[in-house]
N, C-alpha and C. Protein backbone atom coordinates (compact mmCIF):
# COMPACT_ATOMS: atom_id res chain seq x y z
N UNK A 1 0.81 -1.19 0.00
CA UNK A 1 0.00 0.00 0.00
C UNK A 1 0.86 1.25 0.00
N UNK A 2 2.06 1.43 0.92
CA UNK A 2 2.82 2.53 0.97
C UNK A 2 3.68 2.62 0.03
N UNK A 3 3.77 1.94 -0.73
CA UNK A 3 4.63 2.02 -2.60
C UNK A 3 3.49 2.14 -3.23
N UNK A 4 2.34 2.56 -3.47
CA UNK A 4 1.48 3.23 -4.22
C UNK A 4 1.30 4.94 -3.91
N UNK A 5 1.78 4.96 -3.16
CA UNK A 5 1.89 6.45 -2.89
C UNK A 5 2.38 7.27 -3.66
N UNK A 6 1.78 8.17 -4.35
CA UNK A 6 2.53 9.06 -5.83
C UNK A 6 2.49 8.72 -6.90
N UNK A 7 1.84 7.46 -6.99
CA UNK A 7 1.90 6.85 -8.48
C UNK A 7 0.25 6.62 -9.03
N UNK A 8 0.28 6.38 -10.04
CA UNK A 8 -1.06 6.91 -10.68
C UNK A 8 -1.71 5.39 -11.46
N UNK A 9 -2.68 5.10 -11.42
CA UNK A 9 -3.23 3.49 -12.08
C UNK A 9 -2.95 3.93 -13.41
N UNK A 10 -3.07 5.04 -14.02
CA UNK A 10 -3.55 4.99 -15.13
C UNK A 10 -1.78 5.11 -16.64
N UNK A 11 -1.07 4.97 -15.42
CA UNK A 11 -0.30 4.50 -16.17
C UNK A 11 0.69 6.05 -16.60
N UNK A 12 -0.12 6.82 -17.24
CA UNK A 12 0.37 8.44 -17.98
C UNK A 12 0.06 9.80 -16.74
N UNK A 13 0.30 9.40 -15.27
CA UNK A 13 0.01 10.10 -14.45
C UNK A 13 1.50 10.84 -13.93
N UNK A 14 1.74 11.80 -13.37
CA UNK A 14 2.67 11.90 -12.30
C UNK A 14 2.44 11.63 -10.51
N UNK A 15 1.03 11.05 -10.49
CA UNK A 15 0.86 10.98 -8.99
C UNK A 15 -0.05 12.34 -8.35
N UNK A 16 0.00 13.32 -9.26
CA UNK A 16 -0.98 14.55 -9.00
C UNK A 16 -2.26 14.61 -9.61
N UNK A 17 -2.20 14.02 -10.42
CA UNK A 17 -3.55 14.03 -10.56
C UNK A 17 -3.25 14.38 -12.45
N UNK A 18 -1.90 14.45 -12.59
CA UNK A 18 -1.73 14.84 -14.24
C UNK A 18 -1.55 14.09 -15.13
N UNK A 19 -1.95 14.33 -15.91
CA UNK A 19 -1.32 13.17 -16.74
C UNK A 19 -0.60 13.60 -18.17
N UNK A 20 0.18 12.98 -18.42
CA UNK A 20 2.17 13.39 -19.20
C UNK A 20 1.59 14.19 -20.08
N UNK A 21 0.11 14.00 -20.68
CA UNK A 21 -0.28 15.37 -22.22
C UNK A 21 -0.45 16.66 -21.66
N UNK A 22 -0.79 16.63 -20.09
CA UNK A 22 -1.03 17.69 -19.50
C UNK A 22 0.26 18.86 -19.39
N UNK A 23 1.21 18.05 -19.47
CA UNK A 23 2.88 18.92 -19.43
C UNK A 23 3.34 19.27 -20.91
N UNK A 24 2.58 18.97 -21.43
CA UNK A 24 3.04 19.30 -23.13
C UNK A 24 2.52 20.27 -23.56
N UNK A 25 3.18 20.97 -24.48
CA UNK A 25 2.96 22.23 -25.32
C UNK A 25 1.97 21.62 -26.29
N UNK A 26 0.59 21.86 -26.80
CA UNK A 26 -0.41 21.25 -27.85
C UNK A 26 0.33 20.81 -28.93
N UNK A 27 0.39 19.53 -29.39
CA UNK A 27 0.61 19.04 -30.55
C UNK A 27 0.84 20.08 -31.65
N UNK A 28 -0.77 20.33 -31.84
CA UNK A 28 -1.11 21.05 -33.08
C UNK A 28 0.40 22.39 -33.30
N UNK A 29 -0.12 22.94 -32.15
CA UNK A 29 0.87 24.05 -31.60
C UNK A 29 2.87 23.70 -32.46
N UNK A 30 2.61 22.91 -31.73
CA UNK A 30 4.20 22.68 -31.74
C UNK A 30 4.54 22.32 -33.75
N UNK A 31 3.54 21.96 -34.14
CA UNK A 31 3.28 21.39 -35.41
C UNK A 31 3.13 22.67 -36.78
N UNK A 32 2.30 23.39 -36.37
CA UNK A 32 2.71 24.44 -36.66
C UNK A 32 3.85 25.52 -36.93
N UNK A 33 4.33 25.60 -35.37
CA UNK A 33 5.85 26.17 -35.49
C UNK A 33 6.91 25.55 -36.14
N UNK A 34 6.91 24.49 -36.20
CA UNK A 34 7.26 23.41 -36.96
C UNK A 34 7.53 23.66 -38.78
N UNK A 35 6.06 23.90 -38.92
CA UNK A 35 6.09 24.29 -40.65
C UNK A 35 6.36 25.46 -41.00
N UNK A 36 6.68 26.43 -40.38
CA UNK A 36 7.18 27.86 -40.55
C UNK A 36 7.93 27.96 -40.93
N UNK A 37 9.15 26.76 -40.62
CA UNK A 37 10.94 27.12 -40.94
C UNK A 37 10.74 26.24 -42.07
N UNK A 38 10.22 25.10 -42.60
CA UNK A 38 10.09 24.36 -43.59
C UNK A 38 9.67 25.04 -44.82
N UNK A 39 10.25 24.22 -45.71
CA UNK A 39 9.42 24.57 -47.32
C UNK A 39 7.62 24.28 -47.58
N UNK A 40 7.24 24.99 -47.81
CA UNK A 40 5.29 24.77 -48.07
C UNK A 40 5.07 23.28 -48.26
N UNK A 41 5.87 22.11 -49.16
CA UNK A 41 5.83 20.72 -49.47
C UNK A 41 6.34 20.03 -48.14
N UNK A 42 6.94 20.40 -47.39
CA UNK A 42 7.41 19.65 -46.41
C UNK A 42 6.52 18.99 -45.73
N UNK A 43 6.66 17.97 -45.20
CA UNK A 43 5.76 16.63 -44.75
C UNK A 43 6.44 16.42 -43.27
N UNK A 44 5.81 16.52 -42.02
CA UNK A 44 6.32 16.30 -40.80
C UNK A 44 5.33 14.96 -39.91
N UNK A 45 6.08 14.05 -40.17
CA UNK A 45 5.44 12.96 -39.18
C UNK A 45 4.85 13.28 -37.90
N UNK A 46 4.16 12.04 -37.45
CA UNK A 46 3.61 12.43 -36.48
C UNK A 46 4.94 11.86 -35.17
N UNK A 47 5.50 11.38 -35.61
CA UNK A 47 6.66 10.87 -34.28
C UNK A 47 7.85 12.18 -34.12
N UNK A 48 7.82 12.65 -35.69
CA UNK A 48 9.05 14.31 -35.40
C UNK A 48 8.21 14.66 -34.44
N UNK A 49 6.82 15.12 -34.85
CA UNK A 49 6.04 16.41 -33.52
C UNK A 49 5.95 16.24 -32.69
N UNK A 50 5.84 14.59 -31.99
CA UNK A 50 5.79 14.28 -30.88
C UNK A 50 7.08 13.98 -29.93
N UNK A 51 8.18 13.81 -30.73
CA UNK A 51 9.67 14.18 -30.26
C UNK A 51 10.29 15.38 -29.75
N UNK A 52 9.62 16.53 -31.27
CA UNK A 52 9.87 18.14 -30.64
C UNK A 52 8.86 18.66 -29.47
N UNK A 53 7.75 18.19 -29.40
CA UNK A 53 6.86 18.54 -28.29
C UNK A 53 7.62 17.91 -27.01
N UNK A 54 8.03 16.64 -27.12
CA UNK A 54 8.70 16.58 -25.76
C UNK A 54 9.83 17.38 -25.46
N UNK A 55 10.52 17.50 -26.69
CA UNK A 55 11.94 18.46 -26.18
C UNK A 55 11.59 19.83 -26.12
N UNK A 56 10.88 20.65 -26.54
CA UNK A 56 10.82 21.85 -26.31
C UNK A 56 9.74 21.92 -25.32
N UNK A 57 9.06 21.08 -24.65
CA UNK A 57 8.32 20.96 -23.30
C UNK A 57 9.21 20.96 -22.41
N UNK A 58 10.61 20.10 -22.42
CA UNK A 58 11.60 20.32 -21.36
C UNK A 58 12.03 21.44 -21.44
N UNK A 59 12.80 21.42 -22.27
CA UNK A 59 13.22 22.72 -22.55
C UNK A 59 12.55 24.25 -21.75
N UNK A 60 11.74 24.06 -21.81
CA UNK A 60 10.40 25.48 -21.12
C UNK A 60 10.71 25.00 -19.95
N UNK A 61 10.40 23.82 -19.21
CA UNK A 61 10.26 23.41 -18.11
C UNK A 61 12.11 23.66 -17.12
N UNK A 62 12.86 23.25 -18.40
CA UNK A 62 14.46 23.72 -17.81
C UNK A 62 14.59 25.17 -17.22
N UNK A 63 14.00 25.76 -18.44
CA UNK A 63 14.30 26.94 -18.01
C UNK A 63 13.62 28.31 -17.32
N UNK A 64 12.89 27.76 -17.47
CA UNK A 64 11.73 28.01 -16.49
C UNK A 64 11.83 27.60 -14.89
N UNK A 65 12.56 26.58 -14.29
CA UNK A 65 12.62 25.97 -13.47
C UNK A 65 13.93 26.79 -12.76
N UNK A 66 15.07 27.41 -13.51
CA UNK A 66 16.03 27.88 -13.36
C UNK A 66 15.76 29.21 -12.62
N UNK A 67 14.78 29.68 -13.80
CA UNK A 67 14.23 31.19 -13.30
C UNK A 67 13.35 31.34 -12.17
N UNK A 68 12.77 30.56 -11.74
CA UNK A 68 11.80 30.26 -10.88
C UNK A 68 12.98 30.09 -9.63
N UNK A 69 13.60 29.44 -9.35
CA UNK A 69 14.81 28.92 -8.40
C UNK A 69 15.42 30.39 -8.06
N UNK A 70 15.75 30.81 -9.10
CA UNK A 70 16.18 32.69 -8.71
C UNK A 70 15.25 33.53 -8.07
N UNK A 71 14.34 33.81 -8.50
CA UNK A 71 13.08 34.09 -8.24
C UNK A 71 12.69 34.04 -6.63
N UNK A 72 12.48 32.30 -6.21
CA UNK A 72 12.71 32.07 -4.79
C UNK A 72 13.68 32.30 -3.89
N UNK A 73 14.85 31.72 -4.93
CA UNK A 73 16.14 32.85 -3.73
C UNK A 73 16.38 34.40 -3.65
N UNK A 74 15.13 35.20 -4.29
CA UNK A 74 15.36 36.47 -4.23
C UNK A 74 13.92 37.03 -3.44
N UNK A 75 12.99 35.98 -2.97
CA UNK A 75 12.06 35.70 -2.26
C UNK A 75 10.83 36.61 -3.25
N UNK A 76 10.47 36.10 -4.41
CA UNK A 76 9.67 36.80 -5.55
C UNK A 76 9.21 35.49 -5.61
N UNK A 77 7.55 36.02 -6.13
CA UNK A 77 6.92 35.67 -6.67
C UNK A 77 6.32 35.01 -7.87
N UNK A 78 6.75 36.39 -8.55
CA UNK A 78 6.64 36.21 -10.09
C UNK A 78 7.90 36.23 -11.11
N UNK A 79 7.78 35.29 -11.96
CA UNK A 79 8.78 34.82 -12.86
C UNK A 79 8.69 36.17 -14.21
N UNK A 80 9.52 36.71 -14.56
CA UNK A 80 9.44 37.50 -15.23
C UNK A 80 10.32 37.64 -16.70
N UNK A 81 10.12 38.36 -17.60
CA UNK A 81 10.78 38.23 -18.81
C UNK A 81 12.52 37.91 -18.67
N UNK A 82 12.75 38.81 -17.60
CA UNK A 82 14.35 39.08 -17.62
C UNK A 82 14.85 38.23 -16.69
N UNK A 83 13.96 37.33 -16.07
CA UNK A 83 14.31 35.98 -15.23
C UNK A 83 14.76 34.78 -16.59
N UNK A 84 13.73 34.96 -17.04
CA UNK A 84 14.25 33.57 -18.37
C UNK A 84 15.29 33.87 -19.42
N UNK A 85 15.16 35.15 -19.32
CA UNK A 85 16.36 35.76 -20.32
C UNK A 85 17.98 35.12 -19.11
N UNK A 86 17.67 35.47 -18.26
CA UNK A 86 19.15 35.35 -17.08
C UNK A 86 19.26 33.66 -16.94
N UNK A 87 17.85 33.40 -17.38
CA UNK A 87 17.73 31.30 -16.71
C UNK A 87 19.01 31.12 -18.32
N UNK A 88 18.05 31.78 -19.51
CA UNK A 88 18.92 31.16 -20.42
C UNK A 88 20.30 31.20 -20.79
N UNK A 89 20.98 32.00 -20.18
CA UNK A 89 22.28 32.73 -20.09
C UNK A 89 23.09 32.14 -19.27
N UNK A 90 22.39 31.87 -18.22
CA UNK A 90 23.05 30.98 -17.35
C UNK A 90 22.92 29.38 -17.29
N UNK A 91 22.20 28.82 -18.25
CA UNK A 91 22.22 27.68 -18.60
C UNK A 91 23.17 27.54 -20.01
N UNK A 92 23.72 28.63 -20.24
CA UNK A 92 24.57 28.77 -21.83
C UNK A 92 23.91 28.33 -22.91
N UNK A 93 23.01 29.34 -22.71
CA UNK A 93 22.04 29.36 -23.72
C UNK A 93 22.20 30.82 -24.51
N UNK A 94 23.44 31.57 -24.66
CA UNK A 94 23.27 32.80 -24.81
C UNK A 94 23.16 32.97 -26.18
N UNK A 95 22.63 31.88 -27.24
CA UNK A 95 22.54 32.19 -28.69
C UNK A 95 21.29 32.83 -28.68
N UNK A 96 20.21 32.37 -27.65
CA UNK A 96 18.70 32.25 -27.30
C UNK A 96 18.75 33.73 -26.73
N UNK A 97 19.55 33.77 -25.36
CA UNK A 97 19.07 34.81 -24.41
C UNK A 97 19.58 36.07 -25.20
N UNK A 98 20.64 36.40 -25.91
CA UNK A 98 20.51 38.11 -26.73
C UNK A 98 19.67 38.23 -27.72
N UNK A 99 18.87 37.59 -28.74
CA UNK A 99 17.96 37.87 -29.29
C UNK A 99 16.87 37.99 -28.28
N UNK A 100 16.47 37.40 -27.31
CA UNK A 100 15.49 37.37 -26.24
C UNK A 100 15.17 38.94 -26.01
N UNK A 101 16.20 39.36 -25.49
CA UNK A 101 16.47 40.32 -24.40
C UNK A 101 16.16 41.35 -25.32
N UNK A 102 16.53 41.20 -26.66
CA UNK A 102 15.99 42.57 -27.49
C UNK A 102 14.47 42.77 -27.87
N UNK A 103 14.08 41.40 -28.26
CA UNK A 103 12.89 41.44 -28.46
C UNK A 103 11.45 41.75 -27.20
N UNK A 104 12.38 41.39 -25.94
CA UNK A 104 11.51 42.12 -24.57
C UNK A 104 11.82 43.01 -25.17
N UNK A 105 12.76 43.87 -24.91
CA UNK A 105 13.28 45.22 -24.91
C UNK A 105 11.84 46.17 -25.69
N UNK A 106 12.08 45.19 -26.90
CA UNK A 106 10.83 46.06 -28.39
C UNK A 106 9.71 45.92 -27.44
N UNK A 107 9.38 44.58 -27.05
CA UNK A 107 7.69 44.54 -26.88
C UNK A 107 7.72 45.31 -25.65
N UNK A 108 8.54 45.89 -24.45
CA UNK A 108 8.07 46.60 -23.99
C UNK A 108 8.24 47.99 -23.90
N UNK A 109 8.63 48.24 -25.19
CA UNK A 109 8.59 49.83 -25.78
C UNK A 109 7.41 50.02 -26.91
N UNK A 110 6.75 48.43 -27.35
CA UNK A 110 5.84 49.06 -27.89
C UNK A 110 4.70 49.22 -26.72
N UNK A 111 4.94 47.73 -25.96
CA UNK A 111 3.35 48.13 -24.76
C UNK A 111 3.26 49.65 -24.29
N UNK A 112 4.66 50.28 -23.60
CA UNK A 112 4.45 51.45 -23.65
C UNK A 112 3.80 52.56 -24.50
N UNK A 113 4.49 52.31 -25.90
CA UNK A 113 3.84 53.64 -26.85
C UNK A 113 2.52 53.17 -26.83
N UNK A 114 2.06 51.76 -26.68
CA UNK A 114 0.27 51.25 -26.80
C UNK A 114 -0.25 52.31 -25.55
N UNK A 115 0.40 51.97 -24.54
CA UNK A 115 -0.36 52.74 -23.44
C UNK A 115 -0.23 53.70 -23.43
N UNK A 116 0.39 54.72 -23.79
CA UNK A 116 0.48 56.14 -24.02
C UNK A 116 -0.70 56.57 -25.73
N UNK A 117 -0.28 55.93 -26.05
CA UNK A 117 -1.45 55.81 -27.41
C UNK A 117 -2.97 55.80 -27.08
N UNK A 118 -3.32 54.71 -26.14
CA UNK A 118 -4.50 54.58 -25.62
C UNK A 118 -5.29 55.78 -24.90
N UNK A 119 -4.46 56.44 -24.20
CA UNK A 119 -4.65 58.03 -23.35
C UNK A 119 -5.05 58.63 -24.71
N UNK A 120 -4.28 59.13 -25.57
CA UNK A 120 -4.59 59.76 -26.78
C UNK A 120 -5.82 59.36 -26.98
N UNK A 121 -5.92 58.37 -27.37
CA UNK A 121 -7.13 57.81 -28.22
C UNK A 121 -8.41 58.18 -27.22
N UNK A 122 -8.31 57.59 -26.09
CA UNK A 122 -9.54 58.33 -25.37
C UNK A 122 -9.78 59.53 -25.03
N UNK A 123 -8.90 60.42 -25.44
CA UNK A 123 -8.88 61.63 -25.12
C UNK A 123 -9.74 62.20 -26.20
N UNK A 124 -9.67 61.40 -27.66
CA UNK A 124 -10.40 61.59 -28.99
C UNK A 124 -11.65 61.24 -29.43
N UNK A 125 -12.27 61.92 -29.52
CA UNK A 125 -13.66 60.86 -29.85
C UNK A 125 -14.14 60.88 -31.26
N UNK A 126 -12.84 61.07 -32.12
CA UNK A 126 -13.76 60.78 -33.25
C UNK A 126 -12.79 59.69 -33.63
N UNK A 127 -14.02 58.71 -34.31
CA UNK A 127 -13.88 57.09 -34.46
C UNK A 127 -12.86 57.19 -35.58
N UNK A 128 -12.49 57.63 -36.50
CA UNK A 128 -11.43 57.89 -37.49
C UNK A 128 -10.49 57.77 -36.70
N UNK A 129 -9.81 58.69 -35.74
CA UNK A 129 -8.93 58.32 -35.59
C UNK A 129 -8.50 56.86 -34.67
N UNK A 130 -9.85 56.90 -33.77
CA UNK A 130 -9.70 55.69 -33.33
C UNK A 130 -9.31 54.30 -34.24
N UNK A 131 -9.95 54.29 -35.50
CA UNK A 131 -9.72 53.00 -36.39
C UNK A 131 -8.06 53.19 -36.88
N UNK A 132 -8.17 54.32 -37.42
CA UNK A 132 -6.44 54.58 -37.56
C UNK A 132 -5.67 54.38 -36.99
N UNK A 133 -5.68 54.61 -35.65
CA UNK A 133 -4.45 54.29 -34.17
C UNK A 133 -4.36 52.59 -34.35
N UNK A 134 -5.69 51.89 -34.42
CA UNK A 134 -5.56 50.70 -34.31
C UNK A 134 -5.01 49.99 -35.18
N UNK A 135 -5.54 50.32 -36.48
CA UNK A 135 -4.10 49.48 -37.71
C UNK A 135 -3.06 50.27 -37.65
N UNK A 136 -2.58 51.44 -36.78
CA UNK A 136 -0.64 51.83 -36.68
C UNK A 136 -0.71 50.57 -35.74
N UNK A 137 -1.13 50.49 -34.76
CA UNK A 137 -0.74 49.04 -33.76
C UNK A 137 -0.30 48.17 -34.07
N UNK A 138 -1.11 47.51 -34.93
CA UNK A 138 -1.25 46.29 -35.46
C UNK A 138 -0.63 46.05 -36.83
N UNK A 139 0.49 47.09 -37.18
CA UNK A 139 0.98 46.88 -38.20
C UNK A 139 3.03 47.36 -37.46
N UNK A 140 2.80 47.93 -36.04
CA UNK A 140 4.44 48.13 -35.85
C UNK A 140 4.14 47.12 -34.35
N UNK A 141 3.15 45.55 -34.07
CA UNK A 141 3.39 44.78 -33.41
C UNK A 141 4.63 44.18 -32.98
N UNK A 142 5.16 44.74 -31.91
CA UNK A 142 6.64 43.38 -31.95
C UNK A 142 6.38 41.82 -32.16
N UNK A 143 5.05 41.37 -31.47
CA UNK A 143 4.72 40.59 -32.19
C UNK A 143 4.67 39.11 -33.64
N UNK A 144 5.19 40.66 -34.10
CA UNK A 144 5.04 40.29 -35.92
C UNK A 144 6.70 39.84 -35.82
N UNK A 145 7.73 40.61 -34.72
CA UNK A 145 8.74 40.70 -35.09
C UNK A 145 9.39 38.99 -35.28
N UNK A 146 10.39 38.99 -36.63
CA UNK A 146 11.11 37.45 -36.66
C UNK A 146 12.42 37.91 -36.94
N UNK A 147 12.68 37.05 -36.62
CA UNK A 147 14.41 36.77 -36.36
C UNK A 147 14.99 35.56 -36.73
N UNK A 148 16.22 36.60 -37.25
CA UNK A 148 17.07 35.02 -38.07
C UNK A 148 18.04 34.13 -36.58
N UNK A 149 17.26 33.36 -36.49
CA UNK A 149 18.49 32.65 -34.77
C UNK A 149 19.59 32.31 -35.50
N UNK A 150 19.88 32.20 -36.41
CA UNK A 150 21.29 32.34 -37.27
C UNK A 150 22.03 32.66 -36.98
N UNK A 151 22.13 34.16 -36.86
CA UNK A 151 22.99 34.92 -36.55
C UNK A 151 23.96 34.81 -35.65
């Protein structure tokens, strides 16, 4: 009875009540990102997606786990952009963490100009410009931004 403790009948559990699809990034998801870097004809099995879903599930979970560990030894809460940027850097990951760190950098110079934009906009009440502000948004998204990891 006391060696059943933590372990799950159903075979795909961790003992919490989860079970192993529950720790994975969505198939579909991962399958997708997947065909982005590929040619339009490219053909991806179902055992590649389910290989890269496990490794880039660790992967998150590595480094994530790193940042989180800092986090607690700095007695915080919340895990934050420039925690995973520092997890990845310090796991020598720094091909990852300087493109990272720029692309926070953008998205939170655009959230800013969004929120300073937004004041404007309510300050305005005519709907013209309101529709206008919204496709400048949605057309200088960091978002949108890609990057060659090449480099």
């Amino acid at each position: 009875m006391a060696e059943n403790i933590g372990t799950s009948n159903d075979g795909g559990g961790d003992g919490y009540g989860f079970k192993e699809q529950d720790h994975l990034l969505p198939i579909a998801n991962v399958g997708r990102i997947m065909k982005q870097i590929l040619p339009p004809n490219a053909k991806i099995s179902k055992e590649a997606k389910e290989t890269m879903q496990e490794c880039v599930s660790e992967f998150i979970s590595f480094v994530t786990g790193e940042a989180s560990e800092k986090c607690r030894k700095e007695r915080r809460k919340t895990v934050n952009g420039d925690d995973i940027c520092w997890a990845l850097a310090t796991l020598g990951f720094d091909n990852y963490a300087v493109p990272l760190k720029r692309y926070l950098y953008k998205f939170r110079e655009f959230e800013g100009d969004k929120a300073t934009n937004q004041v404007k906009v309510s300050i305005s009440n005519s709907k013209d410009d309101d529709d206008d502000e919204a496709q400048k948004q949605q057309q200088q998204s960091p978002l949108m931004f890609q990057h060659d990891w090449k480099q």
